[in-house]
Protein backbone atom coordinates (compact mmCIF):
# COMPACT_ATOMS: atom_id res chain seq x y z
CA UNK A 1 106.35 108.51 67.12
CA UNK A 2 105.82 109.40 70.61
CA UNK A 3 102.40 108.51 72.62
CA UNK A 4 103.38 110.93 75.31
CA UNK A 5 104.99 114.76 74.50
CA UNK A 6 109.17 112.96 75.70
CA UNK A 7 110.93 114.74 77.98
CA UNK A 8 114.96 115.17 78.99
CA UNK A 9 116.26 113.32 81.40
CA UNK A 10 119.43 113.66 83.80
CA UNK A 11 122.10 112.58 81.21
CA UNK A 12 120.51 114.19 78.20
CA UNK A 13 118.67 110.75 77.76
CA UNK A 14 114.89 111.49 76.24
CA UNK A 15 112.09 109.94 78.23
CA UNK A 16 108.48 108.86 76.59
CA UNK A 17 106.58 106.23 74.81
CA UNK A 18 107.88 105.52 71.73
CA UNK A 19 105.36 103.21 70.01
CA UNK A 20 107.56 101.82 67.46
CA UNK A 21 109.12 98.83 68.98
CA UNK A 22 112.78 99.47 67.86
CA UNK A 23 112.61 103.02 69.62
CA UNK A 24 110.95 101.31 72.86
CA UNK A 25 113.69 98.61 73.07
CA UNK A 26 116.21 101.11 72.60
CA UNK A 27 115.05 103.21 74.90
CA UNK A 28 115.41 100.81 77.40
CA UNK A 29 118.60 99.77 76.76
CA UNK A 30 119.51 103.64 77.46
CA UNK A 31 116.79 102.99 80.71
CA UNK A 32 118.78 100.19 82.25
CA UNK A 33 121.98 102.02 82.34
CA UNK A 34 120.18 104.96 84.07
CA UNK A 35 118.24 103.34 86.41
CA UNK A 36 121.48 101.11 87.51
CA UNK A 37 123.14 104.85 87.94
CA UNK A 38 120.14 106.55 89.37
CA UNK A 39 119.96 103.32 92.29
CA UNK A 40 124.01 103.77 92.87
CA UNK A 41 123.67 107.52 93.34
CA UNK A 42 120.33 108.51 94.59
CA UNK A 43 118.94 104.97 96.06
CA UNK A 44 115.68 105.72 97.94
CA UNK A 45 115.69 105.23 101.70
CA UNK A 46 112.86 102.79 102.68
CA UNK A 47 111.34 104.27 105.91
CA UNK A 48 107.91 103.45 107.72
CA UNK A 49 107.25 107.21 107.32
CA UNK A 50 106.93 106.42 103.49
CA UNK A 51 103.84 107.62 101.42
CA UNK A 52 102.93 104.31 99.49
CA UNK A 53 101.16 104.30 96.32
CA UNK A 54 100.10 101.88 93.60
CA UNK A 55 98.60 101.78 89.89
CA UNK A 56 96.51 99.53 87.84
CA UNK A 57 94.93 99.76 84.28
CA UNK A 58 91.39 97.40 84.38
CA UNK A 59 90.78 97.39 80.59
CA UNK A 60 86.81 96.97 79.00
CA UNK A 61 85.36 94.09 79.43
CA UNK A 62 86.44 91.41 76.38
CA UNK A 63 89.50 93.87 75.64
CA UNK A 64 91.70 92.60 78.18
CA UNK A 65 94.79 90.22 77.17
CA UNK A 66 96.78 90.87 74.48
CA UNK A 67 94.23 93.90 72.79
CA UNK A 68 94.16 95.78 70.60
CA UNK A 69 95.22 99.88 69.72
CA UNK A 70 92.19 101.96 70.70
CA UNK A 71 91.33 99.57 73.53
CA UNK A 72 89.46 101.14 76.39
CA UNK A 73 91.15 101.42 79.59
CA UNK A 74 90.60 102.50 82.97
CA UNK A 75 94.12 104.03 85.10
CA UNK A 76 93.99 104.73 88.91
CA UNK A 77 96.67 105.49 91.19
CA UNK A 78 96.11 105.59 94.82
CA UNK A 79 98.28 106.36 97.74
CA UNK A 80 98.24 105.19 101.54
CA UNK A 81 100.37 105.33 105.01
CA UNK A 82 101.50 102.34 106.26
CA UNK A 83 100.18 101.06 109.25
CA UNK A 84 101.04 97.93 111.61
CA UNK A 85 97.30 97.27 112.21
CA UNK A 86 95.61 94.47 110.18
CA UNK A 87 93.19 96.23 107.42
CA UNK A 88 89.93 94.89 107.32
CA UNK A 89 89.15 96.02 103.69
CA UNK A 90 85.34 95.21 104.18
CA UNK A 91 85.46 98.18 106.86
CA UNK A 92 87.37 100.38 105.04
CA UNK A 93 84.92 100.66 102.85
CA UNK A 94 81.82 100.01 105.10
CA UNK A 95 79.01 102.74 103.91
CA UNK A 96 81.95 104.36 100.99
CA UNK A 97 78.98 105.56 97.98
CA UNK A 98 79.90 104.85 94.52
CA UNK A 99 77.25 107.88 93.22
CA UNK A 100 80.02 110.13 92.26
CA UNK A 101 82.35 107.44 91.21
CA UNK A 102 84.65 104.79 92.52
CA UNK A 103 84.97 104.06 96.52
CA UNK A 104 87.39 105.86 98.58
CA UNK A 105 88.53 103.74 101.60
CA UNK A 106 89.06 105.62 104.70
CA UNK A 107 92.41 104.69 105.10
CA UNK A 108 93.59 106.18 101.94
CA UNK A 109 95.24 109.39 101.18
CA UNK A 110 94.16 110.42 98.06
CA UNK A 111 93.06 108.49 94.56
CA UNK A 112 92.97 109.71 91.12
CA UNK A 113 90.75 107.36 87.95
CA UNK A 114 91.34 108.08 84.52
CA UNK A 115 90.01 107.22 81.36
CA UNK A 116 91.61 106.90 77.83
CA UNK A 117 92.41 104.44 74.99
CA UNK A 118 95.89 102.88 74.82
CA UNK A 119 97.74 102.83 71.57
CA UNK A 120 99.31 99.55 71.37
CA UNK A 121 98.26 95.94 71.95
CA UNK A 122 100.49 93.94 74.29
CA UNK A 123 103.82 92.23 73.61
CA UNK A 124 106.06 90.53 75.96
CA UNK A 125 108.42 93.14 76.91
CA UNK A 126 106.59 95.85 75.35
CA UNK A 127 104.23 96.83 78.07
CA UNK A 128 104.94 100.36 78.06
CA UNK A 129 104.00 100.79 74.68
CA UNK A 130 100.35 99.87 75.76
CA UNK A 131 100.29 100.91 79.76
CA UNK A 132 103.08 103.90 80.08
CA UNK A 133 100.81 106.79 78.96
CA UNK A 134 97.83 106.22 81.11
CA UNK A 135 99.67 105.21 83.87
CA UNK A 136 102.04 108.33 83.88
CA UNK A 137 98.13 110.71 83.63
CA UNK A 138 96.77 108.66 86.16
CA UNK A 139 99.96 108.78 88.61
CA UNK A 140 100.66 112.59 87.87
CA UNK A 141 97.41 113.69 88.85
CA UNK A 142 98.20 113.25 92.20
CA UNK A 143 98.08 116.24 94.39
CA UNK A 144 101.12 114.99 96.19
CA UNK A 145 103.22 111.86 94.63
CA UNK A 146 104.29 109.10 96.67
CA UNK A 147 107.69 108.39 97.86
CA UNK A 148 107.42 104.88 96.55
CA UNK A 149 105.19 103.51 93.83
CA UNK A 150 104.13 99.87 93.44
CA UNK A 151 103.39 99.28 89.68
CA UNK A 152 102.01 95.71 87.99
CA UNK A 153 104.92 94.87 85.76
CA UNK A 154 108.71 93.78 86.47
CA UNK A 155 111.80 95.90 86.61
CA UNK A 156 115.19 95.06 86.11
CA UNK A 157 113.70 91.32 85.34
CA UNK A 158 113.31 91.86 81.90
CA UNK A 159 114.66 91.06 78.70
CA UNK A 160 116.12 95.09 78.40
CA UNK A 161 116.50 95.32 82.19
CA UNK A 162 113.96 97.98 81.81
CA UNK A 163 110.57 96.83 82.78
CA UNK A 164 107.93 99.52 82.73
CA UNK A 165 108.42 99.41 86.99
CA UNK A 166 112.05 101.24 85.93
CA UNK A 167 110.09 103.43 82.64
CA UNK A 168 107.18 104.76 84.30
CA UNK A 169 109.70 105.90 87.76
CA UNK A 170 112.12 107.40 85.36
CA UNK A 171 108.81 109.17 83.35
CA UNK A 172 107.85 110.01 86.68
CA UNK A 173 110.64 111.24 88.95
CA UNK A 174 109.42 108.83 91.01
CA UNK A 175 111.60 105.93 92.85
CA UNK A 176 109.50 102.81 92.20
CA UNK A 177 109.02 98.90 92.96
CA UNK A 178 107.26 96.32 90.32
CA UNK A 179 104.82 93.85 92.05
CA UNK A 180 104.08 90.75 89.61
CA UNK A 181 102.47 87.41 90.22
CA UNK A 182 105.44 85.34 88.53
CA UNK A 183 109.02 86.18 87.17
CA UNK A 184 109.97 87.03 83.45
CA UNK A 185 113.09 85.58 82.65
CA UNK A 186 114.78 85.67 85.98
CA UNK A 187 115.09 81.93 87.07
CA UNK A 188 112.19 80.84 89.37
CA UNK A 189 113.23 80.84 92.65
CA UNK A 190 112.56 78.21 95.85
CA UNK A 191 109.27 78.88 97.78
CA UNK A 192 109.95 81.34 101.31
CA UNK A 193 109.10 80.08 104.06
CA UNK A 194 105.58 79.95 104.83
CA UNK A 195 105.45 82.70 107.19
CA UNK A 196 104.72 86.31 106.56
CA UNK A 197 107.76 88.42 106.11
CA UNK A 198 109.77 85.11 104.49
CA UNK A 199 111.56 85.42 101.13
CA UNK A 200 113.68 84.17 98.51
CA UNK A 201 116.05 85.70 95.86
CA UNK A 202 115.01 86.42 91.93
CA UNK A 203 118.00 85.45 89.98
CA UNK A 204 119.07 86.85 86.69
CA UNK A 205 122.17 85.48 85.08
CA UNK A 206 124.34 86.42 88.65
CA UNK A 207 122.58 89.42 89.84
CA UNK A 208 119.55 89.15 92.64
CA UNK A 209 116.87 91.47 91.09
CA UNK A 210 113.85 90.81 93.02
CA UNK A 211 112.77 88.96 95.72
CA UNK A 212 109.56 86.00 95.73
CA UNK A 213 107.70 87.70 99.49
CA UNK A 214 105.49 86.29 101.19
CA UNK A 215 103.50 88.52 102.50
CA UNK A 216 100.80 86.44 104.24
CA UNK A 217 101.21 83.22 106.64
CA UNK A 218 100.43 80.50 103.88
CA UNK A 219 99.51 82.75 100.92
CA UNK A 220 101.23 82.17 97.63
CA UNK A 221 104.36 84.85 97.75
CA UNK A 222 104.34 87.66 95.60
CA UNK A 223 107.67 88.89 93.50
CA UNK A 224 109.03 91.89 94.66
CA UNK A 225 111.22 93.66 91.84
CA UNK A 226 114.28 95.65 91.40
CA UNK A 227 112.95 99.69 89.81
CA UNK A 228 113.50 103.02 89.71
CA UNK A 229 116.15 103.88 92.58
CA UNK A 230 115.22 100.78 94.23
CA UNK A 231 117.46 97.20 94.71
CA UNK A 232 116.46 94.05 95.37
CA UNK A 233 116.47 94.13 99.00
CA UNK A 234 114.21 97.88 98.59
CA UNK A 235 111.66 96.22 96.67
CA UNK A 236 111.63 93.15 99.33
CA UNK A 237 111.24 96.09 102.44
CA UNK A 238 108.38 98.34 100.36
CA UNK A 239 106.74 95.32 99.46
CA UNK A 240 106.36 93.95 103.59
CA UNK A 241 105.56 97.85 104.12
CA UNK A 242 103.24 98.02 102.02
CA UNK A 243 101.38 94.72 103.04
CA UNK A 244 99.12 93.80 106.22
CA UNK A 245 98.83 90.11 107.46
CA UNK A 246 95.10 90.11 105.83
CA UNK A 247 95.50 90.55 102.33
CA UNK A 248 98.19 88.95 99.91
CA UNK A 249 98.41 92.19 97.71
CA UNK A 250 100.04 95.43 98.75
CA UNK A 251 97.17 97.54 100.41
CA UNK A 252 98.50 100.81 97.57
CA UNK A 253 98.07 98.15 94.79
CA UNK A 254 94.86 96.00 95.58
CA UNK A 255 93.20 99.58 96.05
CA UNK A 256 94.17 100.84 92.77
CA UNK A 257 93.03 97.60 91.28
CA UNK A 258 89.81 98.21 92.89
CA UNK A 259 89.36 101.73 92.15
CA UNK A 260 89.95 100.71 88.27
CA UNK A 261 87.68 98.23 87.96
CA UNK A 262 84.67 99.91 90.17
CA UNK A 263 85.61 102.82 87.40
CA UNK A 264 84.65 100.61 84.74
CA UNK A 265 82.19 99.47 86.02
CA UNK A 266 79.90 102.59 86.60
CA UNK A 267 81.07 103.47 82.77
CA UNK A 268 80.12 100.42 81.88
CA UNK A 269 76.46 100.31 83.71
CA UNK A 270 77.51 97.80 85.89
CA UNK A 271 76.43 99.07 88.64
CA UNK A 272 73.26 101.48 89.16
C-alpha cells in the first residue's frame, strides 16, 4: 500500500510511499543505486544564481516525536535567492500580517502551507513513511520549484543510503541537500573551525557523505548531507549559499520552519 498514487522513474524503478516497512526499505535499496547514478550523470551545478528552497513539517502540539498514524501536521516549503547581505530576520518580517495566514518575509520568493494527517508514526530510518507525502504536496505546489531543496532529514547517511533528502528529490525531480542537527550512522566527525565557512568530513564506512558546516562564527555547525544529484562537497557549497553570517540555519529552511509552525498556530488559536 501506497500513501501517495507511485510513479515511474528513469530506470523503470517505481517511486512513492510505501507504508509497509519491507516495501520502504526496499525501495531504498533500489533509491541508493539511483541516486548514486543520477549524481554521476546529471550532478547539479551549485551556482549563486540558484533558487534555494526548504521544507519543514511542525506537527500538533503533544503529537510531535515518535506519533502516531492520523497525527496532524503542518508542511511548508518556501523558496529564496541568495544574497551576500546579512538578513536581519526581525526586518524581514517587520509589519508582515498573519490575518490571512502565515508571514511572508520580503525577501522570499514564494511559500506554499499545507495541511494533512500523516499515515505512519516515526521509526529510525523510516521517515518517509511519516513525512514523504506532505512534504512532496507541500513542495509541488510551488509555482516554480527550486533548483536546490534543503530538507530536515539525512541522505546518503543512512542505514539504506536513502534518506528521505535522496526520496523526496527523486519523488520530486528535484536535486536536493539534507540539513540535520547530528549524523545517523556516519561516524561523528571533528569540530570545523570556528569560523563561518569552516568544515569537516561525514564519514561512512570509506565514503565522505556529508560535511559538519559551520555556518556562523562560533555557532554549533550544522551537517550538510549527500542527496538527490548532490555530493558531499554540493551539499557543503548549498548549505554556505544558503546561509547568512546571522542565523545558524539555512535562510530556505528556518523560513519554512517558521511558516509551519505560525500555520499551526492560527489553526490552533494560538494566535488571534
Amino acid at each position: 500500500m501506497s500513501a501517495t498514487t507511485p510513479r515511474s522513474g528513469s530506470g523503470g524503478a517505481v517511486l512513492g510511499w510505501p507504508i509497509d516497512d519491507a516495501e520502504l526499505r526496499a525501495l531504498q535499496h533500489q533509491l541508493a543505486q539511483r541516486a548514486d547514478l543520477a549524481r554521476a550523470q546529471d550532478r547539479v551545478v551549485v551556482s549563486g544564481e540558484m533558487l534555494l528552497g526548504g521544507c519543514f513539517v511542525a506537527f500538533a502540539r503533544g503529537e510531535a516525536g515518535p506519533g502516531h498514524p492520523g497525527d496532524r501536521a503542518w508542511a511548508a516549503a518556501v523558496t529564496w535567492h541568495p544574497t551576500e547581505r546579512i538578513r536581519d530576520e526581525g526586518e524581514a518580517l517587520r509589519g508582515r500580517s498573519h490575518a490571512r495566514g502565515p508571514r511572508v518575509a520580503r525577501d522570499t520568493a514564494e511559500q506554499v502551507v499545507v495541511r494533512d494527517t500523516v499515515p505512519a508514526p516515526y521509526r529510525a530510518g523510516l521517515l518517509a513513511e511519516r513525512e514523504g507525502p506532505i512534504l512532496e504536496r507541500a513542495v509541488g505546489a510551488l509555482a516554480t520549484p527550486p533548483d536546490v531543496l534543503l530538507v530536515d532529514a539525512t541522505g546518503v547517511d543512512h542505514p539504506r543510503r536513502a534518506g528521505l533528502a535522496i526520496h523526496l528529490g527523486a519523488v520530486l525531480g528535484v536535486p536536493t541537500v539534507g540539513v540535520t542537527h547530528r549524523v545517523l550512522r556516519a561516524t561523528q566527525p571533528a569540530q570545523p573551525a570556528r569560523r563561518r565557512g569552516s568544515s569537516a568530513p561525514v564519514v561512512l564506512g570509506d565514503e565522505v557523505v556529508g560535511h559538519l558546516v559551520r555556518t556562523r562564527d562560533d555557532a554549533k555547525p550544522v551537517v550538510a548531507h549527500a542527496g538527490w544529484r548532490t555530493d558531499a562537497d554540493d551539499a557543503r557549497e548549498v548549505v554556505l549559499l544558503a546561509s547568512t553570517p546571522a542565523s545558524r540555519t539555512p535562510v530556505p529552511l528556518g523560513e519554512a520552519r517558521r511558516v509551519a509552525r505560525e500555520a499551526r498556530a492560527i489553526a490552533s488559536g494560538e494566535w488571534g
